[in-house]
Structure formats: structure tokens, C-alpha cells
Protein backbone atom coordinates (compact mmCIF):
# COMPACT_ATOMS: atom_id res chain seq x y z
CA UNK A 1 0.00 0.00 0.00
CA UNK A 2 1.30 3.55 -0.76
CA UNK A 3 0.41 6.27 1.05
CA UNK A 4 1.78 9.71 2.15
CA UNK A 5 3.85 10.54 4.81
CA UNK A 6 4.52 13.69 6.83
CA UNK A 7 7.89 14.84 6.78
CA UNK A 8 9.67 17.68 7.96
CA UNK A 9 12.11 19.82 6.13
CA UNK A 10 15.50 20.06 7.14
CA UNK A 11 17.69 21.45 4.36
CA UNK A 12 15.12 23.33 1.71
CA UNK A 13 15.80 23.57 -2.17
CA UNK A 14 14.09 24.84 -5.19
CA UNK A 15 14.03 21.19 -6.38
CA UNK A 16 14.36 19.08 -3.66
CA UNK A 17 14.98 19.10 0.07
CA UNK A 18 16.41 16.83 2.22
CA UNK A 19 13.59 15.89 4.74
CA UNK A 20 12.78 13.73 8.11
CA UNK A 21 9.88 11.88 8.88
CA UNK A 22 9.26 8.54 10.35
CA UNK A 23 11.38 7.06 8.24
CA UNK A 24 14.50 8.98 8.87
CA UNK A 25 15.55 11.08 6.12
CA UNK A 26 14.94 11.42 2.48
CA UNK A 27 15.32 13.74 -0.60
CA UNK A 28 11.52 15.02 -1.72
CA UNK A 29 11.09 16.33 -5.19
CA UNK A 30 9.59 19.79 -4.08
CA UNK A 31 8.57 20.80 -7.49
CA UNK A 32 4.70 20.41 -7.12
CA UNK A 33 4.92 22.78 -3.81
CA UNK A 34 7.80 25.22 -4.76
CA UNK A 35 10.14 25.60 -2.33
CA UNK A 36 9.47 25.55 1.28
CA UNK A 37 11.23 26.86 4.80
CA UNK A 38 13.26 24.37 6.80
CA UNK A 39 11.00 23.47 9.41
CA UNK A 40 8.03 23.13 7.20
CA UNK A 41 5.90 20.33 7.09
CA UNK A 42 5.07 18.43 3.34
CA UNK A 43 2.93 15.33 2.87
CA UNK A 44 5.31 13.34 0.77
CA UNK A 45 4.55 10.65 -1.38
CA UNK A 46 6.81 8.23 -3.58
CA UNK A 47 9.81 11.29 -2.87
CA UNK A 48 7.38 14.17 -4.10
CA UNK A 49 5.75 16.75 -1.86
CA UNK A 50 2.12 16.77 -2.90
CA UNK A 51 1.25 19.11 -0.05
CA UNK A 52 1.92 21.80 2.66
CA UNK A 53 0.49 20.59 5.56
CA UNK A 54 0.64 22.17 9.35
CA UNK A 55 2.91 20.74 11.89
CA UNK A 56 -0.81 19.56 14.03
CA UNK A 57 -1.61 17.82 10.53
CA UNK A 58 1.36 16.15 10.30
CA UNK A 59 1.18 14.92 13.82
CA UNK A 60 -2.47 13.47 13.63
CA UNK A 61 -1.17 11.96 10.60
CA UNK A 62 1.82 9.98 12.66
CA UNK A 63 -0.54 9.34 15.47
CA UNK A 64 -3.39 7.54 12.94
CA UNK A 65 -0.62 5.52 10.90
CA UNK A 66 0.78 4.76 14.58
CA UNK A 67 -2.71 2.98 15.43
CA UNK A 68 -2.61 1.38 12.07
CA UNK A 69 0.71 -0.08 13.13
CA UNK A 70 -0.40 -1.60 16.26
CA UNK A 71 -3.33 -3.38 14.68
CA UNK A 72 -0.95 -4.62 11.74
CA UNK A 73 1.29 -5.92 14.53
CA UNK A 74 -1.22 -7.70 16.14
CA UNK A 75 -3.12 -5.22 18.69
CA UNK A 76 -6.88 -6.22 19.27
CA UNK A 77 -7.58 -2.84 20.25
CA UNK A 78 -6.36 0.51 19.98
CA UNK A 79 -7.14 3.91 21.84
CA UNK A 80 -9.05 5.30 18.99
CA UNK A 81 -9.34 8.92 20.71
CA UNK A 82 -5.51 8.64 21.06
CA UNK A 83 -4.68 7.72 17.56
CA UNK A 84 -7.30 9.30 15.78
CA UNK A 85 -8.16 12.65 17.38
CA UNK A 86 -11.17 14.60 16.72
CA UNK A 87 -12.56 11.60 14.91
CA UNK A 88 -15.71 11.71 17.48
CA UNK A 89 -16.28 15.49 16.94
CA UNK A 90 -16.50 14.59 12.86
CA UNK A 91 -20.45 13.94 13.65
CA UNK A 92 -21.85 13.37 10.39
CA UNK A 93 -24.94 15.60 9.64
């Protein structure tokens, strides 16, 4: 499965930028966003930013794929207000 990741950017470029997520580090192709501060946050996916996102986006993003992990690894439950925050104020109308 591919998905996007939140990363952080450490060393900005026009092109790319080296980056840190929870992977560790890797060079993102920042062509789609332009070029962004270090410290910035970037959804990147398959080494290309596709998005700005804020550093509270990219930290509900860790904490969801973190609760993802557990079940994949075996959990029968998770704390679903933990990992998935503001997911019970998302009433549908």
C-alpha cells in the first residue's frame, strides 16, 4: 500500500529538500509545492511533496498511521481517541 507521509524539512531547495519523517531522512522532489522553509511540514509521497500541511496535521497523521501499526502488529484494540483525534467530533450531519 502507498500512502503519504509527513515529513519535515530540514535542508530546503528549489528542487528538492532533504527531509525527516518517520522514516529517517529522504530527498523530496519539491517541485509540485515550490520551495518551502526548513522546518516546514510536506505530505510526501513516492519522494514528491504533494502538499503543505501544518505541523498539528502532520502529527495526527503519525498518530493515525501509529494505530494502524499496532493493529498490523497484532493489537486487538487501539485507543481510537488517542490515535485518531477529533474523529468523534466529525459527527456526520
Amino acid at each position: 500500500m502507498c500512502i503519504a507521509l509527513p515529513v519535515q524539512i530540514v535542508r530546503p531547495g528549489p528542487v528538492s529538500a532533504l527531509c525527516r519523517g518517520r522514516n529517517g531522512e529522504e530527498e523530496v522532489t519539491m517541485l509540485l509545492v515550490g520551495e518551502q522553509p526548513a522546518g516546514a511540514w510536506v505530505l510526501s509521497f513516492l519522494g514528491w511533496a504533494r502538499e503543505v500541511i501544518s505541523e498539528r496535521q502532520a502529527r495526527e497523521i503519525d498518530l493515525a498511521l501509529d494505530g494502524l501499526q499496532e493493529i498490523m502488529d497484532g493489537a486487538e484494540s487501539i485507543d481510537v481517541d488517542r490515535h485518531f483525534p477529533g474523529l468523534a467530533r466529525e459527527v456526520p450531519a
